[in-house]
PDB file of N, CA and C in Angstrom:
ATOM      1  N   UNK A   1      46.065 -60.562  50.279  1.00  0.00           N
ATOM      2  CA  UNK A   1      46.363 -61.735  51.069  1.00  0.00           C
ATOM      3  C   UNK A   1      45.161 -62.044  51.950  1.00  0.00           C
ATOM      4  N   UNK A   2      44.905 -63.192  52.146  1.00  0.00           N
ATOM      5  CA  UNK A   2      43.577 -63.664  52.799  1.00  0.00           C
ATOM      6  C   UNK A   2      44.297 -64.101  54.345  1.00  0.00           C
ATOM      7  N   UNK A   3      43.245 -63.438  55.647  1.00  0.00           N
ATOM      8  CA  UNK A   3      43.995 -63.505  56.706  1.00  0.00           C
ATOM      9  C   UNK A   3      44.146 -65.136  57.092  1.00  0.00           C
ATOM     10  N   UNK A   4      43.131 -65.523  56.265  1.00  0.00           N
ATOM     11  CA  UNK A   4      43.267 -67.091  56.648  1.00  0.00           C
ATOM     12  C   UNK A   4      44.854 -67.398  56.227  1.00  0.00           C
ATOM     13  N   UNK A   5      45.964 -67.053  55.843  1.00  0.00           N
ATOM     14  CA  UNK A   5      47.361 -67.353  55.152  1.00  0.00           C
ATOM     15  C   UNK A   5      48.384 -67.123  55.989  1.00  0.00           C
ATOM     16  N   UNK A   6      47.717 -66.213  57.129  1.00  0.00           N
ATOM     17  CA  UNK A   6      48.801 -65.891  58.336  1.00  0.00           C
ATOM     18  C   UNK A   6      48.881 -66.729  59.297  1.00  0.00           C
ATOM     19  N   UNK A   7      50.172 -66.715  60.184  1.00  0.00           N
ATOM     20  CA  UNK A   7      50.062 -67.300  61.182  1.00  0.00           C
ATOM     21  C   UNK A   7      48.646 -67.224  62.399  1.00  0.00           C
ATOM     22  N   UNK A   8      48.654 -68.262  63.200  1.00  0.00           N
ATOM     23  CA  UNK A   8      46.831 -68.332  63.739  1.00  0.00           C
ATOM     24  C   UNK A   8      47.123 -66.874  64.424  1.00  0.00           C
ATOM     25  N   UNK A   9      48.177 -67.003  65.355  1.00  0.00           N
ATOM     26  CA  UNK A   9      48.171 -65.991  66.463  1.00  0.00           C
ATOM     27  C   UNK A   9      47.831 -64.702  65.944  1.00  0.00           C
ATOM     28  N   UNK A  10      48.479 -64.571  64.915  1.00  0.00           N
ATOM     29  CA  UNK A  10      47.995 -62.866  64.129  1.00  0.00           C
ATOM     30  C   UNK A  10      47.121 -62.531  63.883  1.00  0.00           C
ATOM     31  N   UNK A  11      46.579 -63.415  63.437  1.00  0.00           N
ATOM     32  CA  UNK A  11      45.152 -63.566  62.346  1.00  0.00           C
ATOM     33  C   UNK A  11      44.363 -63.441  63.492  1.00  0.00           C
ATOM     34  N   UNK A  12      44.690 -63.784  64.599  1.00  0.00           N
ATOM     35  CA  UNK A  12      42.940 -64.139  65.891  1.00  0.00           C
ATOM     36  C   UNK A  12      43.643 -62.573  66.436  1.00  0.00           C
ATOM     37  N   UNK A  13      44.558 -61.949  66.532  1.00  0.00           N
ATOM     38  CA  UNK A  13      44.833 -60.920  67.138  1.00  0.00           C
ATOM     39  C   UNK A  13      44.295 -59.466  66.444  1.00  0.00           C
ATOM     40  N   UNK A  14      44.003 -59.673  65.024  1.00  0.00           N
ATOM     41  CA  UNK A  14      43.309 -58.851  63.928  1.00  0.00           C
ATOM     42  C   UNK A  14      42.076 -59.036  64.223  1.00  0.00           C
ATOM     43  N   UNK A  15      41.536 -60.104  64.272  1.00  0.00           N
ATOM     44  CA  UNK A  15      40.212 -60.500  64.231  1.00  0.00           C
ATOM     45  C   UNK A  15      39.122 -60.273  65.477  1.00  0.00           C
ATOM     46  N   UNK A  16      40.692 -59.351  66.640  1.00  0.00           N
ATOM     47  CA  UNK A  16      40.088 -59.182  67.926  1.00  0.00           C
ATOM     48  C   UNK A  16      40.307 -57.365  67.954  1.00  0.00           C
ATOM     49  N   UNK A  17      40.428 -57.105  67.105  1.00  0.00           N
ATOM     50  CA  UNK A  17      41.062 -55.493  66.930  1.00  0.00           C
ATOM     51  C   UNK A  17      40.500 -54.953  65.249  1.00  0.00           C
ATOM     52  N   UNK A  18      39.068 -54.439  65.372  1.00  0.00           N
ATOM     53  CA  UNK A  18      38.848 -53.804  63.890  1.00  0.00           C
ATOM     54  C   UNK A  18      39.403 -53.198  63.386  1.00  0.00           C
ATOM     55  N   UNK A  19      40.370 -52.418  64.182  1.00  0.00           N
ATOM     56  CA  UNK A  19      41.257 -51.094  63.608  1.00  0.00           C
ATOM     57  C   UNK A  19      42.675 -51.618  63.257  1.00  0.00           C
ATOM     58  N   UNK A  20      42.931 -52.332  63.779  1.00  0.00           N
ATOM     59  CA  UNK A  20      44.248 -53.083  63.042  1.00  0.00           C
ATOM     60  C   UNK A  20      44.084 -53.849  62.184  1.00  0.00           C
ATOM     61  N   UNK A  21      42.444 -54.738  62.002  1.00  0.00           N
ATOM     62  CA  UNK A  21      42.494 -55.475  60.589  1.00  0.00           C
ATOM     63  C   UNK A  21      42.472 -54.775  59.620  1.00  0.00           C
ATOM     64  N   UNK A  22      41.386 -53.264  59.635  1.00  0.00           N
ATOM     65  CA  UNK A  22      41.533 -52.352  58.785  1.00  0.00           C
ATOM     66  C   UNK A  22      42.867 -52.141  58.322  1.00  0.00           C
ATOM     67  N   UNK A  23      43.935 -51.660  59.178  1.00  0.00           N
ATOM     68  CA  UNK A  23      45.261 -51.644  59.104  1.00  0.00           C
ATOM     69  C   UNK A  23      46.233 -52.313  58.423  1.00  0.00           C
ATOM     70  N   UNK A  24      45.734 -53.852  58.651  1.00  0.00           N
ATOM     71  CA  UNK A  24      46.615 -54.333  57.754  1.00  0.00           C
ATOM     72  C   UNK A  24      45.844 -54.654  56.570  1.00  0.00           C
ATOM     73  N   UNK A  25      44.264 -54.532  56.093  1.00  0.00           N
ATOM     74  CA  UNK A  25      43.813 -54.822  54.536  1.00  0.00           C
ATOM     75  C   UNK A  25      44.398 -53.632  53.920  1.00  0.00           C
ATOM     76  N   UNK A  26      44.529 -51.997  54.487  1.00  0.00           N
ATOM     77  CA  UNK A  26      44.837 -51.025  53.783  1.00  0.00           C
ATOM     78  C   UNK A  26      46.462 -51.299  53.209  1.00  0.00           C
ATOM     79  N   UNK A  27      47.372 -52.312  53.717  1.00  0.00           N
ATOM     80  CA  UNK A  27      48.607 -52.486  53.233  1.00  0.00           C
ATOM     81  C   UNK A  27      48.547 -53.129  51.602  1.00  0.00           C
ATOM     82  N   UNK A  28      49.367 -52.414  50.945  1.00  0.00           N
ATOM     83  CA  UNK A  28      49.602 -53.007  49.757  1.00  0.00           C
ATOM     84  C   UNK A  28      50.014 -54.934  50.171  1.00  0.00           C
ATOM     85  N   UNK A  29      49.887 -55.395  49.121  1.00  0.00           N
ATOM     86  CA  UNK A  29      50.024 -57.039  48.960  1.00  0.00           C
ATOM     87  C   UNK A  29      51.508 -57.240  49.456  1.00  0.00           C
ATOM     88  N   UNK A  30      52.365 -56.654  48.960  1.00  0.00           N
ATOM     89  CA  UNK A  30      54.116 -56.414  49.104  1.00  0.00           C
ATOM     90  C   UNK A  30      53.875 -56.713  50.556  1.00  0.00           C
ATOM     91  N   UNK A  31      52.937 -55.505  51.389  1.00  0.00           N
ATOM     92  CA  UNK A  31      53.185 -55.189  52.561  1.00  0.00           C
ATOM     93  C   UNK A  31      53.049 -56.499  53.445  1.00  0.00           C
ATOM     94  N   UNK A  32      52.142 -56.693  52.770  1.00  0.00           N
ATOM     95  CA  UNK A  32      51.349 -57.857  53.900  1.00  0.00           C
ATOM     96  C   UNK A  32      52.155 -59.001  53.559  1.00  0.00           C
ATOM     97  N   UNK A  33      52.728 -59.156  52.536  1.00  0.00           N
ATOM     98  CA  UNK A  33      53.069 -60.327  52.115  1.00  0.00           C
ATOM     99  C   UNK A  33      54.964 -60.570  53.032  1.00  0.00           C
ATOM    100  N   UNK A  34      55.264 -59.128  53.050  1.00  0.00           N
ATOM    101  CA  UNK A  34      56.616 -59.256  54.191  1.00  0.00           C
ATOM    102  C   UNK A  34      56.257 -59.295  55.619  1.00  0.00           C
ATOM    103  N   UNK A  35      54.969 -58.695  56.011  1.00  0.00           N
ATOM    104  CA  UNK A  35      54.371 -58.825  57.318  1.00  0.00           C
ATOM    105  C   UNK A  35      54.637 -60.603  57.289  1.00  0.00           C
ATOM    106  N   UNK A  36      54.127 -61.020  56.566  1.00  0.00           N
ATOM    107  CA  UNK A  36      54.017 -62.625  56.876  1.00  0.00           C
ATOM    108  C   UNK A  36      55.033 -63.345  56.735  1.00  0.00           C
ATOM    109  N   UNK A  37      56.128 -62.666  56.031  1.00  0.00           N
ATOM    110  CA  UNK A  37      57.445 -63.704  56.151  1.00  0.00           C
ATOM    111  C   UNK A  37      58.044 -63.185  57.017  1.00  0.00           C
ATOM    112  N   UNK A  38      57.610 -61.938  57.967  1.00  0.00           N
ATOM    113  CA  UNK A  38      58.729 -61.796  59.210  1.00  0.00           C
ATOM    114  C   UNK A  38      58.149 -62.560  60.137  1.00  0.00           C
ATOM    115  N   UNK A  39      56.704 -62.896  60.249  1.00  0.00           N
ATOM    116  CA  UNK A  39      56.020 -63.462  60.965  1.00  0.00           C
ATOM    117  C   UNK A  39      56.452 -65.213  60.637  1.00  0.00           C
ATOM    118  N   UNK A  40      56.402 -65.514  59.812  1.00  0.00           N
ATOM    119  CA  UNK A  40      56.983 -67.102  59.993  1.00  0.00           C
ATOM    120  C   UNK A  40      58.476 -66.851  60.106  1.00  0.00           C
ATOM    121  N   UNK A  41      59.697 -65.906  60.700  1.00  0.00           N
ATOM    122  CA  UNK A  41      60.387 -65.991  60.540  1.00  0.00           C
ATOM    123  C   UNK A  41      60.695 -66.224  62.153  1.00  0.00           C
ATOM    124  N   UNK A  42      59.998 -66.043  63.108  1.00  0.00           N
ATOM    125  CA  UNK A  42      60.031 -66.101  64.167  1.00  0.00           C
ATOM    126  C   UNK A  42      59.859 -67.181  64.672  1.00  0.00           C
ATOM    127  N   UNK A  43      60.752 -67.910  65.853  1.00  0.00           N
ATOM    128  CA  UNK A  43      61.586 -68.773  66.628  1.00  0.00           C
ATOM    129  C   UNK A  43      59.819 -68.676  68.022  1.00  0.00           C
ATOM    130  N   UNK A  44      59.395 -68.171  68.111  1.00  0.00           N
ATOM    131  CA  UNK A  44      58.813 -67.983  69.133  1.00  0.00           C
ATOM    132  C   UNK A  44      57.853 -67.379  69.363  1.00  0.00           C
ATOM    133  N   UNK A  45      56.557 -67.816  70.252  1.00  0.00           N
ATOM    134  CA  UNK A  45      55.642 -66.978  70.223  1.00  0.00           C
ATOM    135  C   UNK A  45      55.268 -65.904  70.757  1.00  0.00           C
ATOM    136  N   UNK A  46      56.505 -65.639  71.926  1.00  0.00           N
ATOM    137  CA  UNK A  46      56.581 -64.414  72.260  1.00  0.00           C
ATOM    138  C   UNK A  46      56.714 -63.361  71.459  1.00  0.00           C
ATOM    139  N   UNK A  47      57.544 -63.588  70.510  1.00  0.00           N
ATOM    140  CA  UNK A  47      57.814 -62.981  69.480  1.00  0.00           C
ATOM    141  C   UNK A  47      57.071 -62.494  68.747  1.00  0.00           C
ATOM    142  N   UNK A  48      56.315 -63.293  68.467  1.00  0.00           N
ATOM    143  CA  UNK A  48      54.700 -62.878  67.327  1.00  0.00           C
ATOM    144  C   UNK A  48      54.115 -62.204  68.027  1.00  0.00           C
ATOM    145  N   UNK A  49      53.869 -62.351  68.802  1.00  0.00           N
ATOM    146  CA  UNK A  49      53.081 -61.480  70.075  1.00  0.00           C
ATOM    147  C   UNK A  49      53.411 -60.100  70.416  1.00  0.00           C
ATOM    148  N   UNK A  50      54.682 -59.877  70.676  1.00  0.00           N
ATOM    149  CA  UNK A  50      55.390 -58.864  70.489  1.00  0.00           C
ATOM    150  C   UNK A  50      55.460 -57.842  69.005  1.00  0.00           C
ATOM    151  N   UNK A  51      55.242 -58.999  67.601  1.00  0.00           N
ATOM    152  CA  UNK A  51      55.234 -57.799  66.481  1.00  0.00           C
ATOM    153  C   UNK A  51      54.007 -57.460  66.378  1.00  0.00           C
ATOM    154  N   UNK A  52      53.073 -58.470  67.103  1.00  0.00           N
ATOM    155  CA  UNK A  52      51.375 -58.453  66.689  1.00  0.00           C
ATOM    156  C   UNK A  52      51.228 -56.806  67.877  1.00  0.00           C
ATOM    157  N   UNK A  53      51.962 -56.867  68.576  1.00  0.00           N
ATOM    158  CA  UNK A  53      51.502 -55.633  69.461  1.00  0.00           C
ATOM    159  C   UNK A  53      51.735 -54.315  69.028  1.00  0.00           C
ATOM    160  N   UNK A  54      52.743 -54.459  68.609  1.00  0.00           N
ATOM    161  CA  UNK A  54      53.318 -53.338  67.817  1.00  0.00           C
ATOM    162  C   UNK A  54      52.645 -52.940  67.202  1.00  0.00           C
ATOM    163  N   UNK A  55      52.261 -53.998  66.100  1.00  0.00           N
ATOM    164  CA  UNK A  55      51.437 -53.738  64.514  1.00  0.00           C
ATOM    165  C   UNK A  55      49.923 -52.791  65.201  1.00  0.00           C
ATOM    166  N   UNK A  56      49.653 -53.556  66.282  1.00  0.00           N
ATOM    167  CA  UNK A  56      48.576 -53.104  66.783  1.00  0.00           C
ATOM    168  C   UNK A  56      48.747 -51.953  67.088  1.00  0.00           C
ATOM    169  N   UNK A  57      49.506 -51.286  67.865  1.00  0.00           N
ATOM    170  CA  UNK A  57      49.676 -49.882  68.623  1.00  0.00           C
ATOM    171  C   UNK A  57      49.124 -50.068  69.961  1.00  0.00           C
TER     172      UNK A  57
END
């Protein structure tokens, strides 16, 4: 999956964290590809923010 396909907020939150972009290229396609439909599944940007933190550690 090309990060350009994610929501902006994620994508600039990877792009600010080497170790989590690493993180999410090492995910199988499956992976990334449900990362991104939980991510458009969200009502809010707190929300994204909140899984983007997580994802991050």
């Amino acid at each position: 999956m090309d990060i350009r396909d994610l929501p902006q907020g994620f994508a600039m939150k990877l792009m600010q964290n080497e170790q989590a972009l690493k993180k999410f290229e090492a995910l199988s396609e499956m992976e990334q590809e449900s990362i991104a439909t939980q991510l458009k599944s969200f009502t809010s940007r707190k929300e994204m923010l909140q899984f983007a933190n997580e994802f991050i550690g």
